[in-house]
Protein backbone atom coordinates (compact mmCIF):
# COMPACT_ATOMS: atom_id res chain seq x y z
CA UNK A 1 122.64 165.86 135.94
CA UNK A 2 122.62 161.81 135.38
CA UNK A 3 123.75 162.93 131.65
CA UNK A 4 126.53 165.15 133.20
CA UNK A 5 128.03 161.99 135.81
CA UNK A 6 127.89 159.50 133.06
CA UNK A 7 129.52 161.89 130.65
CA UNK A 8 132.52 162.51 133.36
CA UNK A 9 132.96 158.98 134.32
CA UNK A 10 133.66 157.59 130.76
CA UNK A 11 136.03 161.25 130.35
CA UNK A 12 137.85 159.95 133.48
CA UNK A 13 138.55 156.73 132.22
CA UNK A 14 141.10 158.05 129.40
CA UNK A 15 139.80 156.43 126.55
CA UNK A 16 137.44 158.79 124.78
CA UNK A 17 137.79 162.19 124.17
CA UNK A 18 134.35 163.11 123.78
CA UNK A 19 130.90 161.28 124.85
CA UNK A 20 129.25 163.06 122.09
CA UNK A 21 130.81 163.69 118.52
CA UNK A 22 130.22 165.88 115.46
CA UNK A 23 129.71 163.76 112.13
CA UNK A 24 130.89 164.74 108.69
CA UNK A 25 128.38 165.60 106.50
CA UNK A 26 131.31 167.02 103.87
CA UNK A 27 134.33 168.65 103.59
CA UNK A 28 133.66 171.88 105.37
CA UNK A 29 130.58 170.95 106.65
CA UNK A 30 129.45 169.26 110.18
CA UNK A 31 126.78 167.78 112.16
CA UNK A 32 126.15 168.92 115.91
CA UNK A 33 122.45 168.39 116.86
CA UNK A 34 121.39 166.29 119.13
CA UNK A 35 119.36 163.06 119.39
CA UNK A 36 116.10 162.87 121.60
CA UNK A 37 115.51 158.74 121.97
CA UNK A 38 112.83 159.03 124.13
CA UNK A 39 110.19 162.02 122.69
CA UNK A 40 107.29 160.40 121.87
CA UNK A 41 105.07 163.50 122.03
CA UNK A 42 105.95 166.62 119.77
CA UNK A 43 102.75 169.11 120.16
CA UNK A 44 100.37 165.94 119.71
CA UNK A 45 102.78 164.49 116.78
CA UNK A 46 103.14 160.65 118.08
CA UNK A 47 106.54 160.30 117.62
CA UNK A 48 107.58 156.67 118.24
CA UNK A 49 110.81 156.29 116.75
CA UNK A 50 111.87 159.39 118.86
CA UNK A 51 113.85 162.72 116.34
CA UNK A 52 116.90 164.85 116.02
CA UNK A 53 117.29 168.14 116.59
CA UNK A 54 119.79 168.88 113.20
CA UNK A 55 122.38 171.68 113.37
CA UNK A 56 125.19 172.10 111.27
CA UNK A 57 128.56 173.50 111.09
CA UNK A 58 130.37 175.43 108.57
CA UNK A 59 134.31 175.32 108.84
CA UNK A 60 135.11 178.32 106.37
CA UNK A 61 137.27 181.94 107.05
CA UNK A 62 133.85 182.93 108.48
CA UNK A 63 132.59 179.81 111.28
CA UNK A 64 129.10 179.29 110.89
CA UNK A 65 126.50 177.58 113.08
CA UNK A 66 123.17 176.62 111.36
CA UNK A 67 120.49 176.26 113.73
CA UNK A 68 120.45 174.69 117.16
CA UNK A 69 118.72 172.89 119.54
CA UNK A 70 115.97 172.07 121.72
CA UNK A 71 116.24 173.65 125.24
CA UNK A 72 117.94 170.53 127.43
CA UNK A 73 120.20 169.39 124.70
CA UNK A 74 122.74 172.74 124.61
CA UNK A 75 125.57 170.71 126.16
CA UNK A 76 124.96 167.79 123.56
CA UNK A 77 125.29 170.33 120.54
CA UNK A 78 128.29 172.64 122.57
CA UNK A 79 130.16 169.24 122.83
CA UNK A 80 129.98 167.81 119.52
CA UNK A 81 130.79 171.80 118.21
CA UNK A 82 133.96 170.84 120.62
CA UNK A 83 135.07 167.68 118.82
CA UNK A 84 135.81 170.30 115.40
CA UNK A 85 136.79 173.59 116.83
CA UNK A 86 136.52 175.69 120.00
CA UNK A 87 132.92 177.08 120.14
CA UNK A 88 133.96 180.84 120.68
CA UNK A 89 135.93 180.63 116.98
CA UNK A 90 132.04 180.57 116.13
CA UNK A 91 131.49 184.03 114.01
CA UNK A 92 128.22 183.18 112.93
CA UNK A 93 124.88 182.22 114.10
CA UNK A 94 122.16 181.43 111.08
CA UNK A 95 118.75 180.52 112.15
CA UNK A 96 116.64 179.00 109.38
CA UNK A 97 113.56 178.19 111.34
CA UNK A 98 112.79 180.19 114.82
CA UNK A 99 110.87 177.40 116.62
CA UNK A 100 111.73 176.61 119.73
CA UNK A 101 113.30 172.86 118.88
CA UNK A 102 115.54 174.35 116.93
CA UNK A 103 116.30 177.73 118.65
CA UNK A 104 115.30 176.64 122.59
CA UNK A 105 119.30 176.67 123.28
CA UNK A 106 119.99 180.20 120.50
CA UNK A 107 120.17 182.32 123.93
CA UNK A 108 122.38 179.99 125.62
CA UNK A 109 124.75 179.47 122.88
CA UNK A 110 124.96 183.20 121.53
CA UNK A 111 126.21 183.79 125.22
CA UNK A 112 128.37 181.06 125.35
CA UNK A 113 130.41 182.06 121.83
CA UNK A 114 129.57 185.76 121.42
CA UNK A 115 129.27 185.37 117.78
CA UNK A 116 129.57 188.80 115.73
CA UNK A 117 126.43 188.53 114.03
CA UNK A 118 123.34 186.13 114.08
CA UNK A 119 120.76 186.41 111.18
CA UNK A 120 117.67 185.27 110.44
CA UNK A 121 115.28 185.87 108.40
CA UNK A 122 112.19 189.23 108.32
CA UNK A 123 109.92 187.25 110.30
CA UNK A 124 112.60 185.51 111.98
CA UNK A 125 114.04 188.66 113.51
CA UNK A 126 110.26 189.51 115.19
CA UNK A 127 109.38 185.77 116.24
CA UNK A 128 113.43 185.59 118.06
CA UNK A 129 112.65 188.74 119.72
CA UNK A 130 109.27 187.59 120.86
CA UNK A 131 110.38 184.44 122.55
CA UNK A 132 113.62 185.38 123.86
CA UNK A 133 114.49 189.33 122.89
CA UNK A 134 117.45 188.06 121.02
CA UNK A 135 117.91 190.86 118.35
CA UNK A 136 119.28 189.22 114.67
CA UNK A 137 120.02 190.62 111.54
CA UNK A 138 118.25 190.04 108.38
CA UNK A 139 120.02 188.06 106.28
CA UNK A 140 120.83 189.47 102.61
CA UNK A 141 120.37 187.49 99.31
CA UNK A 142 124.44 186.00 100.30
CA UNK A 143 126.75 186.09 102.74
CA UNK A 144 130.61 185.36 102.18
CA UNK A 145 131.81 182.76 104.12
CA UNK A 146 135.41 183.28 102.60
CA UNK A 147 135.82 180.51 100.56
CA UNK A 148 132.32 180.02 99.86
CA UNK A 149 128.89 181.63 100.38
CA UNK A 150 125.91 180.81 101.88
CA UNK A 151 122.71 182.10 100.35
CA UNK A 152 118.91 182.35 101.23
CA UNK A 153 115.54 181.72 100.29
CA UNK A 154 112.42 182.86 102.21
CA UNK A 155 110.00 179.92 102.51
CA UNK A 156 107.38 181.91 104.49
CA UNK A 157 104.68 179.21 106.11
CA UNK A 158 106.59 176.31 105.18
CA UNK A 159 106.05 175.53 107.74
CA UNK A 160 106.26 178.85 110.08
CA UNK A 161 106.09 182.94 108.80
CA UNK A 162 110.15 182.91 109.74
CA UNK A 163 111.12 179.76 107.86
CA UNK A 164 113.91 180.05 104.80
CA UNK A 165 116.23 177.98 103.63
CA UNK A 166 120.08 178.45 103.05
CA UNK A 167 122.85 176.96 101.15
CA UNK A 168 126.54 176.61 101.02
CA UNK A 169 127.71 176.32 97.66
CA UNK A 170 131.34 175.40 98.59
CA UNK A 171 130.48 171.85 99.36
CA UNK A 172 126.82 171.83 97.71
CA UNK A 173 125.10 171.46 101.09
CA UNK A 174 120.97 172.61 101.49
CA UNK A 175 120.09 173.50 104.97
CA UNK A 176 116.53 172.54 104.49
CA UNK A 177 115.41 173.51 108.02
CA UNK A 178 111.62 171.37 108.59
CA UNK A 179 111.35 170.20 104.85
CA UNK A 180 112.05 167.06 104.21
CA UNK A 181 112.75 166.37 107.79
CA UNK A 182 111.63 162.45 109.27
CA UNK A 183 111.33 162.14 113.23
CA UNK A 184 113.50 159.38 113.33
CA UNK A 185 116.46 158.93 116.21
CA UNK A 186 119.03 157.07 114.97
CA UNK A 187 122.96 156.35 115.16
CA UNK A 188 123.29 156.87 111.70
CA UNK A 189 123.44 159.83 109.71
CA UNK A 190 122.37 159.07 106.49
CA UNK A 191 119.45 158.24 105.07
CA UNK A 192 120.38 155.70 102.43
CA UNK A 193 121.47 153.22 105.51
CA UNK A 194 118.05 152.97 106.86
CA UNK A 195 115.65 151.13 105.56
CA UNK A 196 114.12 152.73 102.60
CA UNK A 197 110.41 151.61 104.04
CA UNK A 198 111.15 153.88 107.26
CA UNK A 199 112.21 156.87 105.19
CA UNK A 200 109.17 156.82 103.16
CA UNK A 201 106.79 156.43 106.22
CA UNK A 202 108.27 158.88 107.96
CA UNK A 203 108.72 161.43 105.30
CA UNK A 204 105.03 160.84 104.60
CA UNK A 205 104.32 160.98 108.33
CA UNK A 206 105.92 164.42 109.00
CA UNK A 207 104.55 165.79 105.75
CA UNK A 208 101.26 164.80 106.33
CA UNK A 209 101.23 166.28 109.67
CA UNK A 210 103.01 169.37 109.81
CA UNK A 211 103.27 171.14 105.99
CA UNK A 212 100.59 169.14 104.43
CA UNK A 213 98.47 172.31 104.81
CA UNK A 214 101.08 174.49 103.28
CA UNK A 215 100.77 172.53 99.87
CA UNK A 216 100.25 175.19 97.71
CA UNK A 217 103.72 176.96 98.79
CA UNK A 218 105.72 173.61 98.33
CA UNK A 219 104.12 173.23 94.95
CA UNK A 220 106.02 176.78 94.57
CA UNK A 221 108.99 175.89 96.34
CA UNK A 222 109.75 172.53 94.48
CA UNK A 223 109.06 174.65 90.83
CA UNK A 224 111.50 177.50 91.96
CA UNK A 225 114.40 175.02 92.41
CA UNK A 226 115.80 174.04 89.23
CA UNK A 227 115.91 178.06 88.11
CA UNK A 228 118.26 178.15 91.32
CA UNK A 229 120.64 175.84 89.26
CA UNK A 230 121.86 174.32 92.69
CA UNK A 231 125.05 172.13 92.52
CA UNK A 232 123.35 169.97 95.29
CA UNK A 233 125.38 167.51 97.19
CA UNK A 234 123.67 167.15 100.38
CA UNK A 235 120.15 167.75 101.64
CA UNK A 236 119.95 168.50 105.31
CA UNK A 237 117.16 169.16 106.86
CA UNK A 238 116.84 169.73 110.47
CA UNK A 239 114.91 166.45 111.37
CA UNK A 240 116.45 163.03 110.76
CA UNK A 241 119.02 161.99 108.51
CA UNK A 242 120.09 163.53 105.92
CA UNK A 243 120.28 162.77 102.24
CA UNK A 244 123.35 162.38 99.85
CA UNK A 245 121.58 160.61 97.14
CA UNK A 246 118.52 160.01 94.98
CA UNK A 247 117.54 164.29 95.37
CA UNK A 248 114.98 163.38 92.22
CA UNK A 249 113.25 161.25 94.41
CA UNK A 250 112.67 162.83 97.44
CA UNK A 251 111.36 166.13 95.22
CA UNK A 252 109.33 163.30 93.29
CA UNK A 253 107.90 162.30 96.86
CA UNK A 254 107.21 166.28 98.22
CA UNK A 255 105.19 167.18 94.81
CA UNK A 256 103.41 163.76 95.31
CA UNK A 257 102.34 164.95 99.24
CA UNK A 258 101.99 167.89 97.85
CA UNK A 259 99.65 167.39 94.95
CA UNK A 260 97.28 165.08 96.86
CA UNK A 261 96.24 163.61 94.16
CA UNK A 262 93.91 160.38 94.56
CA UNK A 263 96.10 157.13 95.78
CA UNK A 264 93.73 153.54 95.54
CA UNK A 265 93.63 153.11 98.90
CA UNK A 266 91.05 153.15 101.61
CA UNK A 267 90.67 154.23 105.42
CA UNK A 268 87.90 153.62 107.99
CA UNK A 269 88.23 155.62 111.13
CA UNK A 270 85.98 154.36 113.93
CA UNK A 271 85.28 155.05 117.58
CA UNK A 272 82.79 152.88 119.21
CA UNK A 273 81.37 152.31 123.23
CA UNK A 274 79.30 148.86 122.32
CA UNK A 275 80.51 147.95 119.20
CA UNK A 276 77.46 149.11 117.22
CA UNK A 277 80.32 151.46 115.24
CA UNK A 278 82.46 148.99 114.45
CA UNK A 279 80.45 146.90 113.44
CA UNK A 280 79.09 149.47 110.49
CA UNK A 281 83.12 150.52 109.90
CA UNK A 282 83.43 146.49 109.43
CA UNK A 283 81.17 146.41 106.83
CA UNK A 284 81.78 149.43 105.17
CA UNK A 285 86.02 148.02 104.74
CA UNK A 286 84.32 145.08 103.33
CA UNK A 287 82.60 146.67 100.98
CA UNK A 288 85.53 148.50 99.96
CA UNK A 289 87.87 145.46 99.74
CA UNK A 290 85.07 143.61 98.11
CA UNK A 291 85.58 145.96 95.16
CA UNK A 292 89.51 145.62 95.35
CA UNK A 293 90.48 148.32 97.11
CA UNK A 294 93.30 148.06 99.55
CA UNK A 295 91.66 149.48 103.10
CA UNK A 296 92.64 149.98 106.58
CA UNK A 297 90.78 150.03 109.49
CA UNK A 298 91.43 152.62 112.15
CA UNK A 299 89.90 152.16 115.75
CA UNK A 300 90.60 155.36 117.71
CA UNK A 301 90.86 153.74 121.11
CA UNK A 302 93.86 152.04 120.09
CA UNK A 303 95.50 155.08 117.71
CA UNK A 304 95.93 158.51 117.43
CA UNK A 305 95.93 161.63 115.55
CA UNK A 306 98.91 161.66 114.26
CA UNK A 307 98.32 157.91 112.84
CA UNK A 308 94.95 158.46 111.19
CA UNK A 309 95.99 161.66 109.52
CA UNK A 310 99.05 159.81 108.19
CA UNK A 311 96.63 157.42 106.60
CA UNK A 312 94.09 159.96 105.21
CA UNK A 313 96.76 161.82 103.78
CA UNK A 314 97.70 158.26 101.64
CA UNK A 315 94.22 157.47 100.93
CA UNK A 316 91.55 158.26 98.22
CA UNK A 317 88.84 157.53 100.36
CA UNK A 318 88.18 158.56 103.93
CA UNK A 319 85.04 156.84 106.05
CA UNK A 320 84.56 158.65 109.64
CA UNK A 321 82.30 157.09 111.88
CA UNK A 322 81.16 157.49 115.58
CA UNK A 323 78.43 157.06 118.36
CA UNK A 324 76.52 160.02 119.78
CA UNK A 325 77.56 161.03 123.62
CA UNK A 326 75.76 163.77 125.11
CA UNK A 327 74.13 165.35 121.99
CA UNK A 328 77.36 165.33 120.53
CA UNK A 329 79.92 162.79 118.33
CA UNK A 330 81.74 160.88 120.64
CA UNK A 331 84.69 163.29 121.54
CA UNK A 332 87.87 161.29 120.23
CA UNK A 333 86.20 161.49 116.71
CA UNK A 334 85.76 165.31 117.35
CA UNK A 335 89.40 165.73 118.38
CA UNK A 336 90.35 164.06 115.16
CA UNK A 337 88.22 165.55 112.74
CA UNK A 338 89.39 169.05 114.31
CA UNK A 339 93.09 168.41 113.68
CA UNK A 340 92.58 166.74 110.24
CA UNK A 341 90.57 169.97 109.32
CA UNK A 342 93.78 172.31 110.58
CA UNK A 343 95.70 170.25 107.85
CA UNK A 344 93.61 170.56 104.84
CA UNK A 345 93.67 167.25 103.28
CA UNK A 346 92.74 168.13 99.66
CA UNK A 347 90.47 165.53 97.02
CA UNK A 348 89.09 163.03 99.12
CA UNK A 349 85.89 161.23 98.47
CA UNK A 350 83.83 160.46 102.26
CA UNK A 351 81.54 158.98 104.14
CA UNK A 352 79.96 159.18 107.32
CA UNK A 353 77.95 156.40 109.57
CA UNK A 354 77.42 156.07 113.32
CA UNK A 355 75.21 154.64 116.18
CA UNK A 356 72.47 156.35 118.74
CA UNK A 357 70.44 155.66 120.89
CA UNK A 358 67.97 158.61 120.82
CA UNK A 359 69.11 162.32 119.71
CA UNK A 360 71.66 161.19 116.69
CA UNK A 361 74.03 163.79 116.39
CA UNK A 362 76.86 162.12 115.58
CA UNK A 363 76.74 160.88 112.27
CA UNK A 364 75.07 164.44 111.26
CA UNK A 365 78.05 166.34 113.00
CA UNK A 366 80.58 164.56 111.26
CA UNK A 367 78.92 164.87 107.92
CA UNK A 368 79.26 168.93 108.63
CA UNK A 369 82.95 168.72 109.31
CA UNK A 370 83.46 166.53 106.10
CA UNK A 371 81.26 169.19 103.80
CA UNK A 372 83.61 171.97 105.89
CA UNK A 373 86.71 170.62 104.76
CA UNK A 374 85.53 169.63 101.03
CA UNK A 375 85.07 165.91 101.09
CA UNK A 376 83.35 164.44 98.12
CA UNK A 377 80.22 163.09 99.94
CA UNK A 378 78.06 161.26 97.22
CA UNK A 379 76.03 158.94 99.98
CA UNK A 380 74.23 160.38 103.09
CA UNK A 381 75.27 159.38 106.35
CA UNK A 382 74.21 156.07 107.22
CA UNK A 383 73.21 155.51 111.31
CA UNK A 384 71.85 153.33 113.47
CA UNK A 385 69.61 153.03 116.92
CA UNK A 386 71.08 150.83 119.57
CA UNK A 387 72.37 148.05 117.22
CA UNK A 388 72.77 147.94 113.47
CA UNK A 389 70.15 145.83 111.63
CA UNK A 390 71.10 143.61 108.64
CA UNK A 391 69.43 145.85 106.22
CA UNK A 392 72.07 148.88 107.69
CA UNK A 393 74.80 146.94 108.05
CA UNK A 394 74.36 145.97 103.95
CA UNK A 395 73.67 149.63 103.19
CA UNK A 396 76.89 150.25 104.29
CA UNK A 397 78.37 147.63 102.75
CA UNK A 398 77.28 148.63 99.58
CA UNK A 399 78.19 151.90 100.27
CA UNK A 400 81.68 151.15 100.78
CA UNK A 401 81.74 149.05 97.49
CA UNK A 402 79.85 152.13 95.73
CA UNK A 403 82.65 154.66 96.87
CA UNK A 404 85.28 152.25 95.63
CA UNK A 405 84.32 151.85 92.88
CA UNK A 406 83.98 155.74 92.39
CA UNK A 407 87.84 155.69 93.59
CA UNK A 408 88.98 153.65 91.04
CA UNK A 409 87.10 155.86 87.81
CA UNK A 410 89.03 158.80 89.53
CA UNK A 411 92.82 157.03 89.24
């Protein structure tokens, strides 16, 4: 409602058409979405520089809308549609990825245009019928547009069983949908006027936590492409901005995320209640450093999931320790090792340490989860009682210099 009055008083005053506007992405082809400032949560995703819900508009003999929005942001994406054409000239509805931030406002907008067909994609069809019994069509290899065609490719897990991918060959444009998406707000469109040090972090950031554990089917996707024989102009995914440029490179930087192959860094991830912890994670980054490897020390109490997996994902090696609590590792280490497992980080060499003060199941617990996800575990856990003595703290030490080195043979 505070959106609405702002909106109207700034219409009143004569000067602006609209309070939200589409943005050219090409010729024929729009942006609409909408931009979410303030998100800093998306399903346990810290998102601090906020997102964009992408969807895109196709000005052809045919009027296409690809994707939507987020539920709360219809009236952002109806009003930039506005700015181009009148929303019921809309003939066509194409959802490339059935999750709810980017088809929470489908039911409201299929009522508000009456478009003559929506498609989607096999799964697509069942998961829109699930969550809102909106019935779609399956899309076909093509669809004519009029002047040009949009066409399809089923990208099944990447990252949901619905997800494809379409493009519009008239102007060159790839509707990505989640792939090589960034949640990153912004006021600009394009991804070459940000700072290049932002794109890569949060490209890496989004990779690592939501397709790095569909690796295997970019590694498929990314070799499929060139047989397509694309006349790519624009890749447009439906997070962040969008790229015009440099397509080699962000390929190059999917097959790296998606090869996981060993990078010469470090991580320790540490949660402590008297500082026994940290005080082994301290000397098992020194170790590491001490045998020049670049390292970074993670203390859970002050980061998240979303954070530590980011680093893992960037990282060679991966140290995890924690205190016992109630016969069990201390519970924000459990929380992280769960969600790390869910993504399936792939060739990592580990360790695991912790602190007790009688029963010890924390160190031991975490060494289980390391073995279950296929960590290279050369050293036993190291752990102490009450306080770490010198002799542990230099065992770990040494066994962060020992694991470095081990790093560097593997490079």
């Amino acid at each position: 409602m505070e959106k609405a009055v702002i909106r109207l008083k700034i219409m009143q005053g004569g000067n602006v058409k609209s309070f939200y506007n589409a943005e050219r992405v090409s010729e024929n082809v729009w942006w609409v979405g909408a931009v979410d400032w303030h998100v800093r949560n998306f399903h346990g995703y810290l998102t601090e520089r906020g997102t964009t819900y992408n969807a895109f508009l196709i000005i052809d003999e045919k009027v296409t809308l690809i994707d939507t929005v987020k539920e709360g942001f219809f009236d952002e994406m109806m009003e930039r549609i506005s700015t181009v054409i009148d929303p019921e000239k809309i003939d066509y509805i194409v959802s490339n990825h059935a999750e709810p931030d980017h088809s929470g406002a489908l039911a409201s907008t299929i009522e508000a245009v009456k478009p003559e067909k929506v498609f989607s994609s096999v799964m697509g069809a069942k998961t829109l019928k699930a969550y809102y019994g909106i019935d779609t069509q399956v899309v076909p290899q093509s669809i004519s547009l009029g002047q040009g065609s949009l066409s399809f490719v089923e990208t099944r897990m990447l990252h949901w069983p619905d997800s494809m991918i379409s493009f519009y060959d008239r102007d060159g444009v790839l509707f990505s949908q989640d792939a090589f998406g960034q949640h990153l707000a912004g006021s600009k469109l394009w991804a070459d006027d940000y700072d290049q040090g932002i794109i890569e972090h949060e490209m890496s950031k989004y990779y690592a936590n939501i397709i790095n554990a569909q690796s295997t089917k970019v590694l498929a996707v990314l070799d499929s492409l060139p047989a397509l024989n694309l006349p790519l102009q624009v890749i447009a995914p439906d997070h962040g901005p969008l790229f015009r440029k440099d397509f080699d490179k962000v390929f190059s930087a999917y097959r790296r995320y998606a090869e996981q192959k060993p990078q010469a860094k470090a991580v320790v991830v540490y949660c402590t209640m008297w500082h026994a912890t940290e005080a082994l994670a301290r000397a098992f980054a020194d170790g590491v450093r001490h045998a020049g490897i670049e390292v970074e020390l993670i203390d859970l109490a002050v980061s998240e999931r979303s954070a530590v997996m980011t680093a893992v994902a960037n990282s060679g090696l991966a140290a995890f320790g924690a205190p016992t609590m109630n016969n069990q590792v201390f519970p924000a280490m459990a929380d992280v090792l769960t969600y790390i497992k869910g993504l399936k980080p792939l060739n990592k060499i580990g360790f695991a340490f912790g602190s007790c003060g009688w029963s010890g199941e924390g160190a031991k617990q975490i060494t289980a989860e390391l073995e279950a996800m296929k960590f290279d575990l050369p050293i036993p856990f190291v752990q102490s009682k009450y306080k770490p003595t010198q002799e542990e703290l230099m065992k770990v030490f040494e066994a962060g210099e020992t694991l470095a080195e081990k790093l560097k043979q593997s490079l």
